[in-house]
Protein backbone atom coordinates (compact mmCIF):
# COMPACT_ATOMS: atom_id res chain seq x y z
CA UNK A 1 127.81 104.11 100.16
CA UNK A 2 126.96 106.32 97.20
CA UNK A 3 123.86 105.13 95.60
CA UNK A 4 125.35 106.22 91.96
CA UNK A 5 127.96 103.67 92.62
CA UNK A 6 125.23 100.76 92.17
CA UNK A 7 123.97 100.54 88.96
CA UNK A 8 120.26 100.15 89.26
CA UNK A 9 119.82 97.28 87.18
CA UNK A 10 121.95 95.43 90.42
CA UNK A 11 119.46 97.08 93.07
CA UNK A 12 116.56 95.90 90.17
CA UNK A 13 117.66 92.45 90.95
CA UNK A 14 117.83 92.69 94.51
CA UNK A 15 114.63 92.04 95.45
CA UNK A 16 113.96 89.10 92.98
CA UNK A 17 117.28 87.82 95.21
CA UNK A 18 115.50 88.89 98.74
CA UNK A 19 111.67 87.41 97.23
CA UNK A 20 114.23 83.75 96.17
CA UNK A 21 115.71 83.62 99.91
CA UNK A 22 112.79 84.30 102.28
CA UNK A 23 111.20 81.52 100.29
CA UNK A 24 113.83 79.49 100.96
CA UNK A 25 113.88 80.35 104.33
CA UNK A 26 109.83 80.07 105.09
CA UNK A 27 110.39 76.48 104.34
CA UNK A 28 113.18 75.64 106.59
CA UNK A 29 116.15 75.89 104.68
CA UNK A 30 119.40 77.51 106.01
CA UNK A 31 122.15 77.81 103.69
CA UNK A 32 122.11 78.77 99.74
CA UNK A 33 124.81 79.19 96.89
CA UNK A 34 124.82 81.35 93.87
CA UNK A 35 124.30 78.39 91.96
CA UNK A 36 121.42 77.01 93.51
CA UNK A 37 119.70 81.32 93.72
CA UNK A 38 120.78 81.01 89.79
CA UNK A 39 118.91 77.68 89.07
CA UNK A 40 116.03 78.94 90.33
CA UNK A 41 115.70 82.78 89.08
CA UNK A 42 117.58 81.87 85.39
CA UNK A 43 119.93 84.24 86.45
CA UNK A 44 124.09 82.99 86.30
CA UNK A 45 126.01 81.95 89.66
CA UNK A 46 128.75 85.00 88.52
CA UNK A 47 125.95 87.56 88.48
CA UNK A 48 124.88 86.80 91.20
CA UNK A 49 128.36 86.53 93.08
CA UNK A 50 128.96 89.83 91.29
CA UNK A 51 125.74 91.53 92.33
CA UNK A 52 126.40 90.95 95.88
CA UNK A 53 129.70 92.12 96.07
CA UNK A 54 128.87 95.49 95.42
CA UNK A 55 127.75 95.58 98.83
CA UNK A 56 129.92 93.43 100.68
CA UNK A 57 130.42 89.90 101.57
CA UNK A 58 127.92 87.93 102.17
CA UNK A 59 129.05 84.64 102.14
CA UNK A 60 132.62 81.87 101.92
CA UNK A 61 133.78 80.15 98.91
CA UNK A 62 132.72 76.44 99.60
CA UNK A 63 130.16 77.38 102.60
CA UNK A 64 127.88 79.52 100.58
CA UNK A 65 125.21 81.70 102.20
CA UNK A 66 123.76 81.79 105.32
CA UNK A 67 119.80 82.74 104.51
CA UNK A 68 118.87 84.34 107.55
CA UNK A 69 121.61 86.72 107.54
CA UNK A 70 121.65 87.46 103.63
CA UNK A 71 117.73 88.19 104.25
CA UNK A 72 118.90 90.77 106.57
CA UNK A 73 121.63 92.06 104.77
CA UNK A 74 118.93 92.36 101.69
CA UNK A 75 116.52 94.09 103.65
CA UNK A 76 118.70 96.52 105.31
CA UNK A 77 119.79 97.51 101.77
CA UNK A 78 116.50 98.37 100.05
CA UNK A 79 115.24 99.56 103.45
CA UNK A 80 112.70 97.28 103.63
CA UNK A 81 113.56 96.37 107.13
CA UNK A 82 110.78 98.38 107.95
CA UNK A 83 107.18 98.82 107.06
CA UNK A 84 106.61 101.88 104.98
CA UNK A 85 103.28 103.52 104.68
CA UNK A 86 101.95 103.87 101.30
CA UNK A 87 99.06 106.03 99.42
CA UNK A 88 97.12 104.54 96.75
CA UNK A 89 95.66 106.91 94.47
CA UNK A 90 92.67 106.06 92.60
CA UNK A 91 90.04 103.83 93.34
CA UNK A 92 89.32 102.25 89.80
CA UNK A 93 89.60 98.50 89.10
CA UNK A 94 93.65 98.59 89.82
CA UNK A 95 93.50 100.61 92.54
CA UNK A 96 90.99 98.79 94.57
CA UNK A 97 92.91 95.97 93.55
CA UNK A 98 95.93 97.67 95.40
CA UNK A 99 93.95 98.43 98.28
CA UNK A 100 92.51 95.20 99.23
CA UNK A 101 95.97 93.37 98.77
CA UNK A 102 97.57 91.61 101.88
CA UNK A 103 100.53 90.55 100.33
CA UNK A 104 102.45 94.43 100.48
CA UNK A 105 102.65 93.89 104.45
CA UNK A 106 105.16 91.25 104.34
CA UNK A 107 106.98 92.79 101.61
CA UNK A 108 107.72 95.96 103.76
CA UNK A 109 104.73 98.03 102.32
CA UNK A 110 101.33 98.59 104.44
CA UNK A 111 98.57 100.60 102.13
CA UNK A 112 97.31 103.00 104.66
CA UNK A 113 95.48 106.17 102.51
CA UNK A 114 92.99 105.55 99.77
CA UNK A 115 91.90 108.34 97.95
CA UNK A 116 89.47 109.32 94.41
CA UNK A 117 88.00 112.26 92.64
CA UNK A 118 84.67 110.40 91.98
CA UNK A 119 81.92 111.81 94.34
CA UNK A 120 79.98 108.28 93.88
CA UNK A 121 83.46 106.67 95.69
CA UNK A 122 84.59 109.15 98.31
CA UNK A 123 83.59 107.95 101.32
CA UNK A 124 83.03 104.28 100.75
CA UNK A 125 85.02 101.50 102.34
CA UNK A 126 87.81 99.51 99.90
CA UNK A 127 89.00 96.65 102.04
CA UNK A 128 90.08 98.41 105.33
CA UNK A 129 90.17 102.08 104.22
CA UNK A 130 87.87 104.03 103.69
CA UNK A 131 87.93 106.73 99.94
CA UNK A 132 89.06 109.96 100.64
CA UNK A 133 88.48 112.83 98.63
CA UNK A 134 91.68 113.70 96.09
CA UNK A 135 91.47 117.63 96.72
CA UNK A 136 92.50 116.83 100.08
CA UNK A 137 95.22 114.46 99.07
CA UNK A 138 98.42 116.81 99.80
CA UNK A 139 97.69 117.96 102.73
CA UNK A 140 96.86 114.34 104.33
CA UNK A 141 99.15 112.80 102.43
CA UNK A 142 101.62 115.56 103.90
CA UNK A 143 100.42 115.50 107.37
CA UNK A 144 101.26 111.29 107.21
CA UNK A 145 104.76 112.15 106.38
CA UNK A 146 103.54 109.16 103.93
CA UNK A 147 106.95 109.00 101.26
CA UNK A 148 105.59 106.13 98.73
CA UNK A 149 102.80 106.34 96.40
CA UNK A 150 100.77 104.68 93.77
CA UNK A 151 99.52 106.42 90.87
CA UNK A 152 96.17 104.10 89.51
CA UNK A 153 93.83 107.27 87.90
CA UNK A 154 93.52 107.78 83.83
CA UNK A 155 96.49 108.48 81.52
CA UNK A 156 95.17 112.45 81.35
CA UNK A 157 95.28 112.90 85.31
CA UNK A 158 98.47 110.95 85.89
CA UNK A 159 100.90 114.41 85.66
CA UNK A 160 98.65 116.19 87.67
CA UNK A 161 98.48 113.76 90.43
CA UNK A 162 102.02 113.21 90.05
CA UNK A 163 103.27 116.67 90.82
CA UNK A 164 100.36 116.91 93.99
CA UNK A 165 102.17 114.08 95.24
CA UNK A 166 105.64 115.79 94.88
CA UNK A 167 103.88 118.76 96.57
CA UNK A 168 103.06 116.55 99.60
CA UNK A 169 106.77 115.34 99.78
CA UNK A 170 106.38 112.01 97.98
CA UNK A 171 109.62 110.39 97.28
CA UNK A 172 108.65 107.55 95.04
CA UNK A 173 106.19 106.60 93.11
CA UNK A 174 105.21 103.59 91.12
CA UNK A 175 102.82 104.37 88.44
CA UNK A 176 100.00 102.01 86.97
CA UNK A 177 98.66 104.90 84.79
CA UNK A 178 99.49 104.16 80.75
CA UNK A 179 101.21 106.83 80.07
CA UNK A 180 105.06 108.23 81.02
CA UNK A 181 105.26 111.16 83.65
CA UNK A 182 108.18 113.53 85.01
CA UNK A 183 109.36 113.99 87.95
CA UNK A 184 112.37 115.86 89.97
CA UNK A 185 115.47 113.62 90.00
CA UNK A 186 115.57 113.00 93.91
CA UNK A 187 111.72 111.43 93.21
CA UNK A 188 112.02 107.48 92.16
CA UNK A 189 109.81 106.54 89.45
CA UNK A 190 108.68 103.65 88.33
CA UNK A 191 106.03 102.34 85.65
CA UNK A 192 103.52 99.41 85.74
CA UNK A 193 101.81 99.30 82.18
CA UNK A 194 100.71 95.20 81.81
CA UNK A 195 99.89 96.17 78.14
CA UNK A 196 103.37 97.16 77.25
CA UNK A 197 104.19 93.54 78.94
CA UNK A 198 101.55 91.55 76.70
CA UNK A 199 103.19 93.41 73.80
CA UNK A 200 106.45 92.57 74.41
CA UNK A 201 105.80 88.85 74.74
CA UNK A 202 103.12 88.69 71.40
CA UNK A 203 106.26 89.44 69.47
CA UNK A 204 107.78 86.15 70.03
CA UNK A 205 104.17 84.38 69.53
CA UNK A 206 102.94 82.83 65.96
């Protein structure tokens, strides 16, 4: 399939459809409907339905969906039927916070490379890794064949890191920093920035 043929706000809400099923699933259940996935993600039985069928069929009119194999089907999609190795870079409050998470693993994402320009940190252990120095970055990074990476260093050194981690044949990204970057169009790219969140939600407060 062409991936321009999807609009990505339909692969956006894939995994908030994979994260709704697998909890379904961890608790025994063994068949869903659009209606019942709406009800619980606010999101309408004919989105849903529509969503789906960009990618085939999943389930029958009057049978619904079979979890187990819509997990799959899910998974296979946004290739998280695998565990991909990830790079966290910077080892500030965020990123330690990154590093030390165990709830990426079961998600399809296993932290595996840690790294900091701060001589104080470089060389210190953050959960189960241990700080490695950022001028080395590309190269290890590059050696892992390591495709996924997270940006969690200062607004000023997000570009910079950015483009090292194109250098070392990073494919997507996912950036805490609080500030926009560029990068080539076959590099994904997306931003984390809590503040912007909080902002957006103040406007509707008193």
């Amino acid at each position: 399939m062409d991936d321009t043929s999807v609009p990505d706000i339909v692969v956006g809400r894939l995994p908030l459809y994979l994260r709704a099923i697998q909890s379904m699933h961890k608790e025994g259940q063994l068949v869903t409907s659009s209606q019942e996935l709406g009800k619980v993600l606010g999101i309408s039985a004919a989105q849903i339905r529509k969503d789906l069928s960009q990618f085939g069929e999943f389930g029958k009119q009057g049978t619904g969906y079979n979890i187990e194999y819509l997990c799959e089907q899910i998974q296979n999609i946004l290739n998280v039927d695998r565990v991909w190795d990830v790079a966290v870079i910077g080892a500030g409050d965020i990123g330690s916070a990154l590093a030390r998470y165990q709830g990426f693993t079961n998600r399809g994402f296993r932290v595996t490379m840690v790294f900091d320009s701060n001589p104080l940190k470089i060389g210190q252990q953050e959960g189960s890794h241990i700080i490695q120095e950022s001028a080395k970055m590309v190269g290890s990074i590059r050696k892992a064949g390591i495709k996924i990476a997270m940006i969690a260093v200062p607004a000023d050194q997000a570009q910079i890191v950015a483009d090292q981690l194109i250098e070392a044949g990073v494919k997507a990204i996912l950036n805490y920093a609080p500030t926009s970057i560029a990068v080539p169009n076959d590099v994904s790219l997306q931003h984390i920035d809590p503040s912007t969140h909080l902002q957006h939600m103040t406007y509707y407060l008193d």
